[in-house]
N, C-alpha and C. Protein backbone atom coordinates (compact mmCIF):
# COMPACT_ATOMS: atom_id res chain seq x y z
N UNK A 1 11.24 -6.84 11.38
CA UNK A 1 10.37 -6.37 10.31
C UNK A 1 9.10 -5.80 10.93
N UNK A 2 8.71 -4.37 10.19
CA UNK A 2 7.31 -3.95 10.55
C UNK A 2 6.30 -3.90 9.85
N UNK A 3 5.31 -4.33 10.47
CA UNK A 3 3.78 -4.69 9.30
C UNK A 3 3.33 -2.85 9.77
N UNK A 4 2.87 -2.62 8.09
CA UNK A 4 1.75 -0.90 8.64
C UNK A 4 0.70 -1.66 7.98
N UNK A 5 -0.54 -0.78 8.23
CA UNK A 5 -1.61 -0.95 7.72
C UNK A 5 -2.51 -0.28 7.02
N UNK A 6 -2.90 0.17 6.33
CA UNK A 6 -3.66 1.40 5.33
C UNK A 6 -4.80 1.31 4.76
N UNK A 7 -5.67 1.81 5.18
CA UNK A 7 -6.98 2.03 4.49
C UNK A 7 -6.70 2.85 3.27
N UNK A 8 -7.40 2.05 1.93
CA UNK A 8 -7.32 2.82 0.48
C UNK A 8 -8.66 2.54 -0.49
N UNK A 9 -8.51 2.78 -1.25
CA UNK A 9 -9.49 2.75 -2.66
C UNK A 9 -8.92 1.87 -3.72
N UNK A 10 -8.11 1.26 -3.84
CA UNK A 10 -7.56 0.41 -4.71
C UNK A 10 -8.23 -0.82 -4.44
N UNK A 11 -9.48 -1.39 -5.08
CA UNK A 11 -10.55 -2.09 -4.84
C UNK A 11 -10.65 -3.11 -5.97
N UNK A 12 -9.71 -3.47 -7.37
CA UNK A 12 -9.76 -4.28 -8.18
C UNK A 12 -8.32 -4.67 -9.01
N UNK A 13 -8.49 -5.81 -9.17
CA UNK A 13 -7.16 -5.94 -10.69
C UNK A 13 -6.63 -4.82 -11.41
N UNK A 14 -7.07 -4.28 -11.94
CA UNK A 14 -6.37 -3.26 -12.36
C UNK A 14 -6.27 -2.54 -11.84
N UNK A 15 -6.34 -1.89 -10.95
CA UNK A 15 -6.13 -0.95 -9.67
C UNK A 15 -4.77 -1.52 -8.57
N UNK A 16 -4.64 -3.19 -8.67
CA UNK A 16 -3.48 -3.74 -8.22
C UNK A 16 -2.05 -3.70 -9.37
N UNK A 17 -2.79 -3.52 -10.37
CA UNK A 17 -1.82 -3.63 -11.70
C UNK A 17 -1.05 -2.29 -11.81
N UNK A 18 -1.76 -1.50 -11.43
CA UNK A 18 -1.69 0.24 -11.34
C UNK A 18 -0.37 0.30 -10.67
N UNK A 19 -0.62 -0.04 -9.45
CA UNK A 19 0.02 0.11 -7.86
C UNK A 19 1.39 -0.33 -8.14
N UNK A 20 1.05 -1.65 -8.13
CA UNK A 20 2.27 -2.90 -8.43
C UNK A 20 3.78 -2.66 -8.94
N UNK A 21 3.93 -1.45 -9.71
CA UNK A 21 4.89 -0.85 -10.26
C UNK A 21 5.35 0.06 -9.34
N UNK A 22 4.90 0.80 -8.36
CA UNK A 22 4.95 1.95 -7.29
C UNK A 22 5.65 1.26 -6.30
N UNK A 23 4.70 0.19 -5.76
CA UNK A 23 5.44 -0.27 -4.88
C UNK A 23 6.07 -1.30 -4.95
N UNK A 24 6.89 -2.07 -5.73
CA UNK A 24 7.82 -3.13 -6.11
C UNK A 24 9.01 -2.02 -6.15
N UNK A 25 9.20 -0.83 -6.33
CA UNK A 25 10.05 -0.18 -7.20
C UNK A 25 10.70 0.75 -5.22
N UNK A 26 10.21 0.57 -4.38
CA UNK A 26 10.51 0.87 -3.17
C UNK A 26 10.93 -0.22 -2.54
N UNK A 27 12.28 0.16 -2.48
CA UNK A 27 13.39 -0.84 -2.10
C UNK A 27 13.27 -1.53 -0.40
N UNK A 28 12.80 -0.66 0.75
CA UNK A 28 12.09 -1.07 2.07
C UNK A 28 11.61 -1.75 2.01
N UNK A 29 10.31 -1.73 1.23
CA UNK A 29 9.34 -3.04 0.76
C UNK A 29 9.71 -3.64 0.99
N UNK A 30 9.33 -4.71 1.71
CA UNK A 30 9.72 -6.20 1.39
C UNK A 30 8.47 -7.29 0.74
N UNK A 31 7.44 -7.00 1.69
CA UNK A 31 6.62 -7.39 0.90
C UNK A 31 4.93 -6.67 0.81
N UNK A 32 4.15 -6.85 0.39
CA UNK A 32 2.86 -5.93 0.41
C UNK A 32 1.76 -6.38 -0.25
N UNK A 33 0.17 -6.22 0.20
CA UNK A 33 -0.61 -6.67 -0.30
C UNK A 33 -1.94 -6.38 0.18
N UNK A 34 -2.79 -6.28 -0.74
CA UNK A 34 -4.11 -5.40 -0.49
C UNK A 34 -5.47 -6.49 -0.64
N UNK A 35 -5.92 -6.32 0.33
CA UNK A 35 -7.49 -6.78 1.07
C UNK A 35 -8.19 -6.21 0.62
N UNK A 36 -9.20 -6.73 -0.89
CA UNK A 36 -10.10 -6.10 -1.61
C UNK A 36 -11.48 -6.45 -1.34
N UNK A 37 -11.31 -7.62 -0.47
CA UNK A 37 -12.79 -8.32 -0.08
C UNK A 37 -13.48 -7.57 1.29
N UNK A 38 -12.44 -6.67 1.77
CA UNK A 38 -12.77 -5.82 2.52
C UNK A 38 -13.43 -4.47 2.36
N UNK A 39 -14.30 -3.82 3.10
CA UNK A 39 -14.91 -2.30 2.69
C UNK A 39 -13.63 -1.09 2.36
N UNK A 40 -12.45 -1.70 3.60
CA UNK A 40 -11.69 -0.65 3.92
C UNK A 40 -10.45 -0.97 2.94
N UNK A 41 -10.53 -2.30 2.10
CA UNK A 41 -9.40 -2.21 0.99
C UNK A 41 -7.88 -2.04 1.51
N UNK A 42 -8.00 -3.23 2.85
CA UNK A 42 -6.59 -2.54 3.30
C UNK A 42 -5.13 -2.89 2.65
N UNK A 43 -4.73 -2.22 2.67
CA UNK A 43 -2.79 -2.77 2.07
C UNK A 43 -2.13 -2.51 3.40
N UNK A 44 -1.35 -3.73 3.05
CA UNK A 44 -0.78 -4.24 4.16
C UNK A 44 1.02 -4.32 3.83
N UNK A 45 1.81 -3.67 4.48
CA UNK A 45 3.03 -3.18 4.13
C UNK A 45 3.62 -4.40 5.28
N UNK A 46 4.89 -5.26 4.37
CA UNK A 46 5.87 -5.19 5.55
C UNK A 46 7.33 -4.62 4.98
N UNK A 47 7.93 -3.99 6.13
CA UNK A 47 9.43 -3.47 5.62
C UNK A 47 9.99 -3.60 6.95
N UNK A 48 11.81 -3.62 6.69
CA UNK A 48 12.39 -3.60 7.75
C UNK A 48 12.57 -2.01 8.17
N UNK A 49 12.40 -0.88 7.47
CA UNK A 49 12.54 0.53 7.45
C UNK A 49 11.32 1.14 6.97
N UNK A 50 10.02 0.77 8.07
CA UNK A 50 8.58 1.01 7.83
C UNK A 50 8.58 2.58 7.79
N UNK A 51 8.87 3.32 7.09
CA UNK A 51 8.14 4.51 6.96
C UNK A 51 6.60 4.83 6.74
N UNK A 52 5.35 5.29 7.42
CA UNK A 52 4.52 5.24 6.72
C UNK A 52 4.01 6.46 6.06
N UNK A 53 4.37 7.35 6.14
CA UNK A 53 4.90 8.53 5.31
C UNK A 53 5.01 8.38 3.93
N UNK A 54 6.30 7.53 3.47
CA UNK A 54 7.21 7.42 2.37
C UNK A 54 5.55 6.30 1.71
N UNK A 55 5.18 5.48 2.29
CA UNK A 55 3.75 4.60 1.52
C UNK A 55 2.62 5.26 1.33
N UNK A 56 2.58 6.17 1.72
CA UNK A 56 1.44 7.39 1.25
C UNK A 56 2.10 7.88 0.37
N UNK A 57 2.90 8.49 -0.03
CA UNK A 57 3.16 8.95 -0.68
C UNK A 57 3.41 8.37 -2.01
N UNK A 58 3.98 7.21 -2.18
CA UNK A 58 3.96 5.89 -3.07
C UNK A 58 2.39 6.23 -3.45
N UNK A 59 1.42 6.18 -2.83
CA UNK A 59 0.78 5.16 -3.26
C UNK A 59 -0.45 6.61 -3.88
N UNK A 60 -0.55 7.55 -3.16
CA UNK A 60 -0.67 9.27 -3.64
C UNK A 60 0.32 9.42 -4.82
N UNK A 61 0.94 8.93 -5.35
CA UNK A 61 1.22 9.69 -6.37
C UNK A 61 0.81 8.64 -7.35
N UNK A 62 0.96 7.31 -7.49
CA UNK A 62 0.09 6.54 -8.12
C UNK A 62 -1.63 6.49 -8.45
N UNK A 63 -2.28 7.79 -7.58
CA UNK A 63 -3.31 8.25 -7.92
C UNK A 63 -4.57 7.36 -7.16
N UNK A 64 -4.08 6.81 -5.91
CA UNK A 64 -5.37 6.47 -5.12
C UNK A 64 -5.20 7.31 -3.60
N UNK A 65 -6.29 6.96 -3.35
CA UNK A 65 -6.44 6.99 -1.53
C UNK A 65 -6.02 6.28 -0.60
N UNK A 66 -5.34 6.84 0.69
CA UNK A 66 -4.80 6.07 1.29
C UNK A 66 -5.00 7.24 2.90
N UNK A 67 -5.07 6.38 3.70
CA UNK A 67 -4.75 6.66 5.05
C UNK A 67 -4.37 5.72 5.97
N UNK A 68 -3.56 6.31 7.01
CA UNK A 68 -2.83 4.56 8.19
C UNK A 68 -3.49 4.57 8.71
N UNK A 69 -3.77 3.40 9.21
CA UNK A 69 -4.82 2.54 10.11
C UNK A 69 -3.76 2.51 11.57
N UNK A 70 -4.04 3.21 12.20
CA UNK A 70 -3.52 2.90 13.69
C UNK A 70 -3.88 1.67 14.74
């Protein structure tokens, strides 16, 4: 399994409520979860077929910001 890492703007509850449907609904996923107590708001992906491509894009069309954290 691979952990990615992503700096975003998804910074509250309803902004997790938003998401939550985007990415539950991407079958790789396995599991995922976002660091709001942080500046950089990170979401934290694990999948066994880490694309981080395919999670930008998830998460861009759900209507926030996102970039990978290298």
């Amino acid at each position: 399994m691979k952990t990615l890492k992503f700096k975003t703007n998804i910074n509250c509850g309803g902004c997790l409520a938003k998401i939550s449907p985007f990415l539950n609904a991407e079958q790789t996923i396995k599991k995922w979860e976002v660091n709001t107590s942080v500046p950089e708001k990170v979401l934290t992906v694990e999948s066994d077929d880490a694309n981080p491509d395919k999670v930008i894009s998830i998460v861009q069309k759900a209507g926030y910001k996102i970039e990978e954290i290298q």
